[in-house]
N, C-alpha and C. Protein backbone atom coordinates (compact mmCIF):
# COMPACT_ATOMS: atom_id res chain seq x y z
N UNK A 1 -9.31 0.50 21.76
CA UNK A 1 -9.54 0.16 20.37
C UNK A 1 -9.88 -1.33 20.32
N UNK A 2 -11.11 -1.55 19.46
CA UNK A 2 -11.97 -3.07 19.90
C UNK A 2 -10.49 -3.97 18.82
N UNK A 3 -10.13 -5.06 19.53
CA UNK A 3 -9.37 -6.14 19.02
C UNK A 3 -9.94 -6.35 17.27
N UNK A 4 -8.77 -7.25 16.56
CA UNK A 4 -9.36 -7.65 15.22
C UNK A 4 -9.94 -9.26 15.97
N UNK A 5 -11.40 -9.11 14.78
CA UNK A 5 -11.55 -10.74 15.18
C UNK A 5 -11.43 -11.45 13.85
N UNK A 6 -12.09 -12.75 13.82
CA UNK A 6 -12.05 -13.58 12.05
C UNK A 6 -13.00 -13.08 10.99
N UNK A 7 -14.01 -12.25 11.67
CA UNK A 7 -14.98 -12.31 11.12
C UNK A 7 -14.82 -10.65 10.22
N UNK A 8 -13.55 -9.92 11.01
CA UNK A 8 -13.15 -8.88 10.28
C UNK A 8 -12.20 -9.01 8.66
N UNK A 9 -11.90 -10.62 8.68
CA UNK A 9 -11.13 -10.40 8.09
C UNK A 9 -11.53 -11.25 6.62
N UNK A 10 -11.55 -10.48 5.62
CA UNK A 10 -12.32 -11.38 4.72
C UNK A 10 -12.02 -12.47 3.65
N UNK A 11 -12.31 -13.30 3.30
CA UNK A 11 -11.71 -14.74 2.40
C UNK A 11 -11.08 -13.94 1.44
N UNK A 12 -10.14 -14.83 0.50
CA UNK A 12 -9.66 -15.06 -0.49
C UNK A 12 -10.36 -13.92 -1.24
N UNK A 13 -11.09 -14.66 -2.26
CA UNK A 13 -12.07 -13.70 -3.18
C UNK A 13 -12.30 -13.07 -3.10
N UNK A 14 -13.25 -12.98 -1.93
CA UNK A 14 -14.07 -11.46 -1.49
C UNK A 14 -13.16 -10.10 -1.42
N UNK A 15 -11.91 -10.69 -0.85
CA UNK A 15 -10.23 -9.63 -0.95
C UNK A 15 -9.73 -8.80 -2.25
N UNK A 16 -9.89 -10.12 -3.02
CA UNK A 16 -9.41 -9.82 -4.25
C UNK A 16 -10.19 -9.01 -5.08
N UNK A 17 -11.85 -8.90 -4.77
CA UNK A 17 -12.54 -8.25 -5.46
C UNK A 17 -12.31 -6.63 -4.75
N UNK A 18 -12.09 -5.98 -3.55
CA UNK A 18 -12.06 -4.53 -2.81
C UNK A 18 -10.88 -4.52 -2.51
N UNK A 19 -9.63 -5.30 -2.78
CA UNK A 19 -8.45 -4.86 -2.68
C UNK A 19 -7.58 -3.80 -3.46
N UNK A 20 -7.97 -3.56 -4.52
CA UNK A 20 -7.48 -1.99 -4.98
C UNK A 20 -8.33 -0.50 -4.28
N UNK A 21 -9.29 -0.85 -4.02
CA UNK A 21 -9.83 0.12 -3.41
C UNK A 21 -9.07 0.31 -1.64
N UNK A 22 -8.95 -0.91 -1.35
CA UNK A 22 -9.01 -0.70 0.45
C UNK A 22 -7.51 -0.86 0.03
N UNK A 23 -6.62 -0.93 -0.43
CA UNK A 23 -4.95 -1.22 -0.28
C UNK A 23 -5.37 0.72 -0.39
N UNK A 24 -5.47 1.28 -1.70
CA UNK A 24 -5.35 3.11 -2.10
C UNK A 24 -5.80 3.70 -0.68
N UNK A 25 -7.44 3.19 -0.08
CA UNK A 25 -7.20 3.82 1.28
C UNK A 25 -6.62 4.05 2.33
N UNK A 26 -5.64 2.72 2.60
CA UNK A 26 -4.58 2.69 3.27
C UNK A 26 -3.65 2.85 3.55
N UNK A 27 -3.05 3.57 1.50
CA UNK A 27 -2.10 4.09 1.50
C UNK A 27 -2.05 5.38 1.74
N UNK A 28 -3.14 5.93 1.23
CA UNK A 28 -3.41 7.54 1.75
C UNK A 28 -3.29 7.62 3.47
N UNK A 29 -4.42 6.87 4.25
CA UNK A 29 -3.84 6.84 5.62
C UNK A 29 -2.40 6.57 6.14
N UNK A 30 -1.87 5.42 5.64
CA UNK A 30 -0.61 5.68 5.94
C UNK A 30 0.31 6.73 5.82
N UNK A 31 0.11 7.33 4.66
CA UNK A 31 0.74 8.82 4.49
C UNK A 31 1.16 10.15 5.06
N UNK A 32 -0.52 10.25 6.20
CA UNK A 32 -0.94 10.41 7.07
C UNK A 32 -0.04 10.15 8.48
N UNK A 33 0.24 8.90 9.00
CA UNK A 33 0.60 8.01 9.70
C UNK A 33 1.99 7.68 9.79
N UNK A 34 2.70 8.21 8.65
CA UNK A 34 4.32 7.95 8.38
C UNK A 34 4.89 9.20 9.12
N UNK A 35 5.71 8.92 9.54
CA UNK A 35 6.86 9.92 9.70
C UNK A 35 8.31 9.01 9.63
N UNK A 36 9.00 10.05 8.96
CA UNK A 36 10.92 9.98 8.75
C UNK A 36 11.57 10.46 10.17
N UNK A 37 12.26 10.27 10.91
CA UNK A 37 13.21 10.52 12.00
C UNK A 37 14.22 10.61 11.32
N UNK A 38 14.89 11.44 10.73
CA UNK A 38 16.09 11.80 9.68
C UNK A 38 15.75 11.26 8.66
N UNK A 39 17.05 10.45 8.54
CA UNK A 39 17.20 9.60 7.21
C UNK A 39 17.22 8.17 6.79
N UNK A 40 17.18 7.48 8.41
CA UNK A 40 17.51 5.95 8.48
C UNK A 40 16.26 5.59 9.48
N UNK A 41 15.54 6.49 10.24
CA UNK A 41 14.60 5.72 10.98
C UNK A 41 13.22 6.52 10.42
N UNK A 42 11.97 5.64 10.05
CA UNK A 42 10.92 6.06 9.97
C UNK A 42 9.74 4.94 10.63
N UNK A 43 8.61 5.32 11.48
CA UNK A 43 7.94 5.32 12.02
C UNK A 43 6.60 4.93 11.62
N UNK A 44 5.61 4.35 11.39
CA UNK A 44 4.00 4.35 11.11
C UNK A 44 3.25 3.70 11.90
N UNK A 45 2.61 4.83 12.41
CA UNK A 45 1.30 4.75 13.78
C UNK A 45 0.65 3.35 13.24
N UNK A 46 0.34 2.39 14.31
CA UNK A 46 -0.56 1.74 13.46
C UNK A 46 -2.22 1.63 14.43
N UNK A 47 -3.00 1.25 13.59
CA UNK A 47 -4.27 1.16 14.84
C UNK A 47 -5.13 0.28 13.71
N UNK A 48 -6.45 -0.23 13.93
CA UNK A 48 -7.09 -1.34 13.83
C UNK A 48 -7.35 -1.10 12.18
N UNK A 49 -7.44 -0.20 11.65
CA UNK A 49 -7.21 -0.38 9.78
C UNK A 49 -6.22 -0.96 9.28
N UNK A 50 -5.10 -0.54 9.47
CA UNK A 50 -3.98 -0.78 9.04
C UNK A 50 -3.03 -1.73 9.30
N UNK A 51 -3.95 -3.16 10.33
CA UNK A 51 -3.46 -4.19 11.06
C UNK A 51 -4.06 -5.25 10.31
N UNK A 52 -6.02 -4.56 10.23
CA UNK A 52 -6.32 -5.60 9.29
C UNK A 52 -5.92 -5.47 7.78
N UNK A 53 -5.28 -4.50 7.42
CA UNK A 53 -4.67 -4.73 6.17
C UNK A 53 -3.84 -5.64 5.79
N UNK A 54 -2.81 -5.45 7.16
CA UNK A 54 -1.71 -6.29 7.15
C UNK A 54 -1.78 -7.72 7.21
N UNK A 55 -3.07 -8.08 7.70
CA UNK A 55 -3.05 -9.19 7.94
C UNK A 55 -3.89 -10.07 6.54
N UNK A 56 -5.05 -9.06 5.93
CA UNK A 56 -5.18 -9.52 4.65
C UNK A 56 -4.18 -9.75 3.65
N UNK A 57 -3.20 -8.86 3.85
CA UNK A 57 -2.23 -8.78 2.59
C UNK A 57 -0.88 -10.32 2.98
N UNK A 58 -1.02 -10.52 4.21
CA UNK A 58 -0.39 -11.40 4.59
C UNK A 58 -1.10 -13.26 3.99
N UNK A 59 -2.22 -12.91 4.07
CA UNK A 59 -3.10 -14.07 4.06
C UNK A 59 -3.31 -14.04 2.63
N UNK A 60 -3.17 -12.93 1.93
CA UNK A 60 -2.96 -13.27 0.41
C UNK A 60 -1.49 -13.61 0.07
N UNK A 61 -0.59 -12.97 0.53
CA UNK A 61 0.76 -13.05 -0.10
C UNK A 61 0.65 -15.01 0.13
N UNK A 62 0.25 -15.58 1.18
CA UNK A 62 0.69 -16.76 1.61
C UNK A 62 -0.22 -17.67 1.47
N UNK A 63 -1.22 -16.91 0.72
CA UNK A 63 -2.56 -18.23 -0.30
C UNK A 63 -3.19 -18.84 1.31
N UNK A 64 -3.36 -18.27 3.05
CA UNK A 64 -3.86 -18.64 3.41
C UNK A 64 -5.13 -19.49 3.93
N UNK A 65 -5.54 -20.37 3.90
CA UNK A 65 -7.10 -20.50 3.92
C UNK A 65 -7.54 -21.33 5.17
N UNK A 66 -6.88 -22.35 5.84
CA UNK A 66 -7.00 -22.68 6.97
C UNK A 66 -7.27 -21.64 8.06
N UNK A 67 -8.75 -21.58 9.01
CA UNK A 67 -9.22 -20.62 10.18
C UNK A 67 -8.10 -20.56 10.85
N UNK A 68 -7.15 -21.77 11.12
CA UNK A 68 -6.55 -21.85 12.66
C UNK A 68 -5.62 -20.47 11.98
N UNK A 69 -5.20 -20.82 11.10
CA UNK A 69 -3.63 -19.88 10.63
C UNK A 69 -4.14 -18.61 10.81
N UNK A 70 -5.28 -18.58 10.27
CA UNK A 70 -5.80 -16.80 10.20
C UNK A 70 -5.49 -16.33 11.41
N UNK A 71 -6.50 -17.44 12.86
CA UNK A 71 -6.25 -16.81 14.24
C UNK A 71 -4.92 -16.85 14.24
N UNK A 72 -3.94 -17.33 14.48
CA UNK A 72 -2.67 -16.98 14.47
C UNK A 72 -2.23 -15.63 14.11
N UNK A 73 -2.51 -15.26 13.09
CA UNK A 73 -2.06 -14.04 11.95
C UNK A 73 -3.00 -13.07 13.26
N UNK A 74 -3.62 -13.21 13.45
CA UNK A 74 -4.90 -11.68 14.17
C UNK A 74 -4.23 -12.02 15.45
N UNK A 75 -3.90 -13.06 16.05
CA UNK A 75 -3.39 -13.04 17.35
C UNK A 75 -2.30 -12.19 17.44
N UNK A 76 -1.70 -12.80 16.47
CA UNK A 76 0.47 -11.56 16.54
C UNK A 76 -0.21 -10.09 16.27
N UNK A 77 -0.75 -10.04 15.02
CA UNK A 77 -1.28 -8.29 14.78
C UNK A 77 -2.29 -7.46 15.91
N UNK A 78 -2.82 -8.74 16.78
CA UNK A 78 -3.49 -7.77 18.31
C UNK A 78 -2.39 -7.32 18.98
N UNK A 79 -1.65 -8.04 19.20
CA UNK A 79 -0.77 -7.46 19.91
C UNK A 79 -0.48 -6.24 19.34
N UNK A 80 -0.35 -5.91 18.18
CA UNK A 80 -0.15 -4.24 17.71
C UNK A 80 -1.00 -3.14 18.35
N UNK A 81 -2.32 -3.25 18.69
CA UNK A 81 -3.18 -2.88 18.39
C UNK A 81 -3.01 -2.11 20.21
N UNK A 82 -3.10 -0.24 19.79
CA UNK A 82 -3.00 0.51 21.16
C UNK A 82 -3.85 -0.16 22.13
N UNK A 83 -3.50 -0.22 23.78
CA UNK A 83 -4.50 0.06 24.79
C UNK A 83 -4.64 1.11 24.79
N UNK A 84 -5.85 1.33 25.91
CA UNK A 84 -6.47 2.68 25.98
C UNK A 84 -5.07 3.81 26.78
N UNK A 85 -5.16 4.72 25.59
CA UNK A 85 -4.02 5.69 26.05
C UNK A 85 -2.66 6.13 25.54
N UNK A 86 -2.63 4.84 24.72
CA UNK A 86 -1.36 4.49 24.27
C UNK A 86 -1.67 5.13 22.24
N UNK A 87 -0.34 4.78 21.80
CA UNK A 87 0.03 4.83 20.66
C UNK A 87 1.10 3.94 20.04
N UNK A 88 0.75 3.20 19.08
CA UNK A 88 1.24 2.12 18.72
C UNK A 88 1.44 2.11 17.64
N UNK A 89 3.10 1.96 17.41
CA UNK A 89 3.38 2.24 15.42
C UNK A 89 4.64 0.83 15.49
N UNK A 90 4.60 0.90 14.30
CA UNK A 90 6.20 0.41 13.97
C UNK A 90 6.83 1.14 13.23
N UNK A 91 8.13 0.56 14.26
CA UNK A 91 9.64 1.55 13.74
C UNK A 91 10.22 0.69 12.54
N UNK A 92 10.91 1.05 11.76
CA UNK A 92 11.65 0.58 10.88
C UNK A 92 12.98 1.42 10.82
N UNK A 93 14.22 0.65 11.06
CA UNK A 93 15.43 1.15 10.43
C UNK A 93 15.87 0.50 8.82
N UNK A 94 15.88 2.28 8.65
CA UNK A 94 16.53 1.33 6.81
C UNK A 94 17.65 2.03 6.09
N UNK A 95 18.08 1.06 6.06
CA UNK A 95 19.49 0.81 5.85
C UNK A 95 19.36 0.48 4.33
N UNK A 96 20.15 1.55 3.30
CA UNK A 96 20.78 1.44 1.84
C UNK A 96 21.63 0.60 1.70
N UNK A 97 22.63 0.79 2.32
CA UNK A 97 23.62 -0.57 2.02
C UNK A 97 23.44 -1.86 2.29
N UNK A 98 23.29 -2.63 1.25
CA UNK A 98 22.98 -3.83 1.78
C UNK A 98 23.93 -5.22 2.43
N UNK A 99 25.36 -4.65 1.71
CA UNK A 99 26.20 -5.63 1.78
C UNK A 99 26.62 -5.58 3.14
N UNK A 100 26.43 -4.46 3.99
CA UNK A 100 27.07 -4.28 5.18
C UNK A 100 25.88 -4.07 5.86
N UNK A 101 24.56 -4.39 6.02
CA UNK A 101 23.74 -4.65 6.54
C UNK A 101 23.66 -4.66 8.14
N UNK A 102 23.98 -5.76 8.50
CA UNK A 102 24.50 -6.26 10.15
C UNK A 102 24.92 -5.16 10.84
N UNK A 103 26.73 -4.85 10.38
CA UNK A 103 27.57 -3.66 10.92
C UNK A 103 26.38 -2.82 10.76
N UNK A 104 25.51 -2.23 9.99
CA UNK A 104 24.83 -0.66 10.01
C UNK A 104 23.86 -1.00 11.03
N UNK A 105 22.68 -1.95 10.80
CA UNK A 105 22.03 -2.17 12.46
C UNK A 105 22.88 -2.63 13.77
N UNK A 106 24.10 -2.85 13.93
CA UNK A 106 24.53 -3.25 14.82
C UNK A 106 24.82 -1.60 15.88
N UNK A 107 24.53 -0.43 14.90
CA UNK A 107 25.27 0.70 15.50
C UNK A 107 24.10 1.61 15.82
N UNK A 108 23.15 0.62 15.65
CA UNK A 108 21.27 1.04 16.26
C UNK A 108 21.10 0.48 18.06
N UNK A 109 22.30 -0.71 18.54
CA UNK A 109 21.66 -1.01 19.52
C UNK A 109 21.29 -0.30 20.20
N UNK A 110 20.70 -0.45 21.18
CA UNK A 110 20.66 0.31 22.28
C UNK A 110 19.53 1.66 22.48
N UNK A 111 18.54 1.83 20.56
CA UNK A 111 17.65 2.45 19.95
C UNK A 111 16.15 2.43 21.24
N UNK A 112 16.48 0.91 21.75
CA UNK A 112 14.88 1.22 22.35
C UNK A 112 15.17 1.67 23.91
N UNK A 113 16.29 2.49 24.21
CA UNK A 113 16.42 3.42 25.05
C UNK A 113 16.05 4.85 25.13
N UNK A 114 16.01 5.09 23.49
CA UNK A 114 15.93 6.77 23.22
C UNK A 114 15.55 7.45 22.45
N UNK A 115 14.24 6.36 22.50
CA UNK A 115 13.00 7.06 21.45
C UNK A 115 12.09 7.57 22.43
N UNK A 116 11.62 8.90 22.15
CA UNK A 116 10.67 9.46 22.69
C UNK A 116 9.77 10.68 22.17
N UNK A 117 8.85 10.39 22.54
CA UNK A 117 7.47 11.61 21.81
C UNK A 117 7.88 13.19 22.71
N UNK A 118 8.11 14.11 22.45
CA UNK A 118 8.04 15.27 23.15
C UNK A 118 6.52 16.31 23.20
N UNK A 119 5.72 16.27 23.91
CA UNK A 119 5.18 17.12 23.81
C UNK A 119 5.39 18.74 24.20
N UNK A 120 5.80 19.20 23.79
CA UNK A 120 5.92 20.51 23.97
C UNK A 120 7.14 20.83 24.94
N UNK A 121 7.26 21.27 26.24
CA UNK A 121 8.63 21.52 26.85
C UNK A 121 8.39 20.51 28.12
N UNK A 122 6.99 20.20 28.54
CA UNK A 122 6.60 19.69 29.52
C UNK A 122 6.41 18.18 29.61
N UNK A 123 6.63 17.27 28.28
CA UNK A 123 5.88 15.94 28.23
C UNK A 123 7.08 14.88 27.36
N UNK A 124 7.71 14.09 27.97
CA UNK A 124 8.72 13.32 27.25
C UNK A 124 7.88 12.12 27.33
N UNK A 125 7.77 11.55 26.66
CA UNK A 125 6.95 9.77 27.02
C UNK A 125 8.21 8.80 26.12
N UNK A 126 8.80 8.62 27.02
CA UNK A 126 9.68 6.92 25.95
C UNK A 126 9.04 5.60 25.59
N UNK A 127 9.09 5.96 24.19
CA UNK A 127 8.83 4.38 23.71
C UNK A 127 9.19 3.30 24.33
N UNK A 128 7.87 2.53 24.49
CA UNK A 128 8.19 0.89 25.17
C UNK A 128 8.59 -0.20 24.14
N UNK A 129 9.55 -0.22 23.80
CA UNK A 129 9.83 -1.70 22.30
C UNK A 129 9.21 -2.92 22.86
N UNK A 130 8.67 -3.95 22.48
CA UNK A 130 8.54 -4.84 22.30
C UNK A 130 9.92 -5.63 22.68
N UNK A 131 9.73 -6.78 23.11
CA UNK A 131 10.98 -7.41 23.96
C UNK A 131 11.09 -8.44 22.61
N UNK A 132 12.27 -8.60 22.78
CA UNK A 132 12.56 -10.20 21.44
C UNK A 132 13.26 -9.81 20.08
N UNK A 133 13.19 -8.21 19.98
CA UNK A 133 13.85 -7.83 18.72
C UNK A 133 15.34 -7.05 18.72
N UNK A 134 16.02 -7.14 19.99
CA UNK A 134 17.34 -6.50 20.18
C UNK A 134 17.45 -7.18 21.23
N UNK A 135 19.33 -7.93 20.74
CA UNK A 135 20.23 -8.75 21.83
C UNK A 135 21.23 -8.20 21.38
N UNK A 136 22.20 -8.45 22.87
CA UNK A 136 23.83 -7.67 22.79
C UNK A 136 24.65 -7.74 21.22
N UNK A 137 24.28 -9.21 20.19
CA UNK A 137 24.52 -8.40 18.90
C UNK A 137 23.68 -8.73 17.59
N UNK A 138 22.97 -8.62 18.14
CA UNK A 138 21.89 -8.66 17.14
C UNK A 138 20.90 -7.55 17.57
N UNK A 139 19.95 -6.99 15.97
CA UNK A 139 19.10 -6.42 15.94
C UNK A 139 18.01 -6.05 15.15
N UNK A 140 16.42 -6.27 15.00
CA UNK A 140 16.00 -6.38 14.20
C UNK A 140 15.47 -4.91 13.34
N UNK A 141 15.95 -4.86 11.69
CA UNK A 141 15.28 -3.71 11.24
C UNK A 141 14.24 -3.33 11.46
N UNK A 142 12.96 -3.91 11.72
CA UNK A 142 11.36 -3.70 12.62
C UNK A 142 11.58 -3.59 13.65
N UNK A 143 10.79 -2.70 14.40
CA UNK A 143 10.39 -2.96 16.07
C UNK A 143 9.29 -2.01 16.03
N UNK A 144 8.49 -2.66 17.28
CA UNK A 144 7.56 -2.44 17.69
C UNK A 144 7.11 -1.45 18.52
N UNK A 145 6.46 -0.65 18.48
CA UNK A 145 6.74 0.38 19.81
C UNK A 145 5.48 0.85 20.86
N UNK A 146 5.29 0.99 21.43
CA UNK A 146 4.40 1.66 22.16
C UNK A 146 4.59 3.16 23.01
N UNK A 147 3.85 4.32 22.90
CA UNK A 147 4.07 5.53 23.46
C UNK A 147 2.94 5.61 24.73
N UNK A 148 2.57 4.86 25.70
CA UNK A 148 1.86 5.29 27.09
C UNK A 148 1.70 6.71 27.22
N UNK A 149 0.38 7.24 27.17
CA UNK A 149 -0.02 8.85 27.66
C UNK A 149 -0.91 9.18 28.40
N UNK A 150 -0.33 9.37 29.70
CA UNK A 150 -1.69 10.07 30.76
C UNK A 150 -2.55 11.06 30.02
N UNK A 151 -3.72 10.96 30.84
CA UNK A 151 -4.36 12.38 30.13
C UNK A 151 -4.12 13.37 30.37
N UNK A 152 -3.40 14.32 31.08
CA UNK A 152 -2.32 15.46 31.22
C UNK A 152 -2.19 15.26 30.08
N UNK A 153 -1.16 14.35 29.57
CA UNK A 153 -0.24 14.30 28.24
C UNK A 153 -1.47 14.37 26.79
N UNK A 154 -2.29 13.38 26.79
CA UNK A 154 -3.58 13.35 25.78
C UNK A 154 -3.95 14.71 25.71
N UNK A 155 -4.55 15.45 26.38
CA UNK A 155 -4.86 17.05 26.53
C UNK A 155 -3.67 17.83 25.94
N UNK A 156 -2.78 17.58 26.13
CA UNK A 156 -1.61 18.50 25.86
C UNK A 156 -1.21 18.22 24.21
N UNK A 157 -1.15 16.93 23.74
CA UNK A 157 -1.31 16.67 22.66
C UNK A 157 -2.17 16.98 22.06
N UNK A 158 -3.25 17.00 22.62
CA UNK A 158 -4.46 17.42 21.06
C UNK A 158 -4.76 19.01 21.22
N UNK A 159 -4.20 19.61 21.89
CA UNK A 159 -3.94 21.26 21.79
C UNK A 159 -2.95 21.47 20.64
N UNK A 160 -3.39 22.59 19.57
CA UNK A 160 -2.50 22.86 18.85
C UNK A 160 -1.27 23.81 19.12
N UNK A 161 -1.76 24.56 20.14
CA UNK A 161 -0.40 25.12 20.48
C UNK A 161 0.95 24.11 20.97
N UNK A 162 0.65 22.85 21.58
CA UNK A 162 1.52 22.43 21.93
C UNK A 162 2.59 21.59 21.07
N UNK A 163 3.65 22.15 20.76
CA UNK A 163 4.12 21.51 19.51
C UNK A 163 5.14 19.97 20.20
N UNK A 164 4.61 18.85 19.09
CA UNK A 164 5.04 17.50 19.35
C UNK A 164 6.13 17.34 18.34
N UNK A 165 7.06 16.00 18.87
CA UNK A 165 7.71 15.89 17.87
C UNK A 165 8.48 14.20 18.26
N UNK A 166 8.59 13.86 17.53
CA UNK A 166 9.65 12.59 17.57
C UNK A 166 10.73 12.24 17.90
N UNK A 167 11.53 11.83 18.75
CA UNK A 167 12.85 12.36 18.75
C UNK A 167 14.00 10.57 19.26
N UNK A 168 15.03 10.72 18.46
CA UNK A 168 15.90 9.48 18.51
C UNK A 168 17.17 10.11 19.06
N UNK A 169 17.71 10.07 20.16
CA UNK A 169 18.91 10.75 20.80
C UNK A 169 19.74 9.49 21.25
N UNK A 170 20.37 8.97 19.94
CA UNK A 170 21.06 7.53 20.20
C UNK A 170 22.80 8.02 19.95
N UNK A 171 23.98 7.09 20.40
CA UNK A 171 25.12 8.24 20.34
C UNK A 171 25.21 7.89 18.89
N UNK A 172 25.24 7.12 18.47
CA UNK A 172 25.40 7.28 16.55
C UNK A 172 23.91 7.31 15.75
N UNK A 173 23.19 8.34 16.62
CA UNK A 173 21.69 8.80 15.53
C UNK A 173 21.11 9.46 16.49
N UNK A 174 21.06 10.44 16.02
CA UNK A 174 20.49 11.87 16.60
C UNK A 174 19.63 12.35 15.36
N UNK A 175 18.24 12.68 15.96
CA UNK A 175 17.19 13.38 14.85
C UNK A 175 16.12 13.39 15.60
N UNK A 176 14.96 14.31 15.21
CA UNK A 176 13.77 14.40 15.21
C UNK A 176 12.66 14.96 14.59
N UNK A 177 11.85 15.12 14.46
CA UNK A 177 10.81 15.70 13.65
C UNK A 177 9.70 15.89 14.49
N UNK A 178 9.14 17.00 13.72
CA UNK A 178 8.21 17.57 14.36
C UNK A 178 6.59 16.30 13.91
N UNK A 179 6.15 16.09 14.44
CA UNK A 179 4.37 15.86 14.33
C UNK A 179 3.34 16.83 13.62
N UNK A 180 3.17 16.84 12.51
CA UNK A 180 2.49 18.56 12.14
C UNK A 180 0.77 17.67 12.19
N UNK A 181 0.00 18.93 12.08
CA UNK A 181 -1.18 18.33 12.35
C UNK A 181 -2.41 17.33 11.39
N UNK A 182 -2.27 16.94 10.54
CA UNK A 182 -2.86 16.00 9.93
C UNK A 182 -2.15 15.08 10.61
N UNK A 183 -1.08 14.37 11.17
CA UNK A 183 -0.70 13.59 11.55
C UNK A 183 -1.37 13.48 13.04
N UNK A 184 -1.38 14.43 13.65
CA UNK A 184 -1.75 14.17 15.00
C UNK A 184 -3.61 14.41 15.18
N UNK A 185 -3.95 14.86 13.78
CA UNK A 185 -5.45 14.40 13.89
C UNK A 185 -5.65 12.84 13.78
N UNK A 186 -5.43 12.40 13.13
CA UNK A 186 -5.12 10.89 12.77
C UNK A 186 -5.07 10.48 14.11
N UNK A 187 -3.92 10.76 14.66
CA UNK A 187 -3.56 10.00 16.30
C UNK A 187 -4.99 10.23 17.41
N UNK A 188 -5.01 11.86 17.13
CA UNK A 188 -6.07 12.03 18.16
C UNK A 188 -7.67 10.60 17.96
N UNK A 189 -7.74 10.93 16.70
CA UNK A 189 -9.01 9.76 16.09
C UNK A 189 -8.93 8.44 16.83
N UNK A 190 -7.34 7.77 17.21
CA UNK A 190 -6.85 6.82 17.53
C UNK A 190 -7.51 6.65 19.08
N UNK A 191 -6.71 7.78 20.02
CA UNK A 191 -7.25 7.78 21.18
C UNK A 191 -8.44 7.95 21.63
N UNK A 192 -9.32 8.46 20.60
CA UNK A 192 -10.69 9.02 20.91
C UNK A 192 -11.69 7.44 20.12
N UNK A 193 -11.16 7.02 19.83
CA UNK A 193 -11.16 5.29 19.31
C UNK A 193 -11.15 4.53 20.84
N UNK A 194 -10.09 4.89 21.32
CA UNK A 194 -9.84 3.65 22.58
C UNK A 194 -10.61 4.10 23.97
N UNK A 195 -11.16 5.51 23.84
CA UNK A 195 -11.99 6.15 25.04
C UNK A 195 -11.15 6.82 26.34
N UNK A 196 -9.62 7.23 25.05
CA UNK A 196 -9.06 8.02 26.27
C UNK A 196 -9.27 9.43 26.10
């Protein structure tokens, strides 16, 4: 999937004039792109739409206008952005209570051990987290993830018989969900994007 560059990403104005249109498209894709893992962890694929969104909506929230800052902003959001093969979302844990915040992510550590995509009976792939967002007591509600898939696994995924699913087997959070297929057309688009 080709990197974001500056020239993807458009000024001030020009934003403000196609930003109700391109935010509604993005929310429909995201829709698409979301999945819940129970009740406290949910998931959204991300790939090169939905990065440069982020990064417009960032550059508006923060009245950006200096080039250097922009590259900055597209530099951190490449890093989102799948290699060939891969699948690349962010995780979010969310947590209702707010006052006890800490204690409720504190009982997530240990999360980027035991996330994994199942394909069918034959294909476990564990999420790779991003390094920098979980220490012995600390932990961040975002993380980053990456799912690596041979093409064995790519083939096996974009067969509909093979049923996928999400799965968090942590000792205080157990859940998974299935992948139904508008979601994994979406994904397939992704990989067939990066030329795997």
């Amino acid at each position: 999937m080709e990197k974001i560059c500056l020239d993807d990403i458009m000024g001030l104005e020009a934003y403000e004039k196609v930003r109700n249109d391109f935010r509604r498209r993005i929310i429909e894709l995201k829709k698409k792109r979301r999945l819940s893992v129970g009740d406290k962890v949910s998931l959204v694929f991300e790939n090169r739409e939905t990065l440069i969104f982020q990064i417009q909506e960032m550059v508006r929230a923060e009245n950006i206008s200096d080039l250097d800052k922009i590259r900055e902003e597209i530099q951190v959001y490449n890093g989102l952005i799948p290699d060939p093969g891969e699948l690349s979302a962010t995780l979010f844990l969310e947590m209702e209570e707010q006052s006890h915040l800490r204690e409720q992510l504190l009982k997530f550590l240990g999360i980027d051990e035991v996330v994994y995509l199942k394909i069918g009976d034959q294909h476990s792939i564990h999420a790779r987290f991003e390094e920098g967002h979980s220490k012995e007591d600390k932990i961040s509600a975002v993380q980053y993830v990456r799912f690596p898939l041979g093409p064995e696994q790519i083939k096996a995924f974009s067969e509909e018989k093979e049923g996928t699913k999400l799965v968090i087997d942590h000792p205080n959070y157990r859940a998974e969900t299935v992948i139904g297929p508008e979601t994994r057309k979406s994904l397939m688009e992704d990989l067939a994007a990066q030329g795997a």
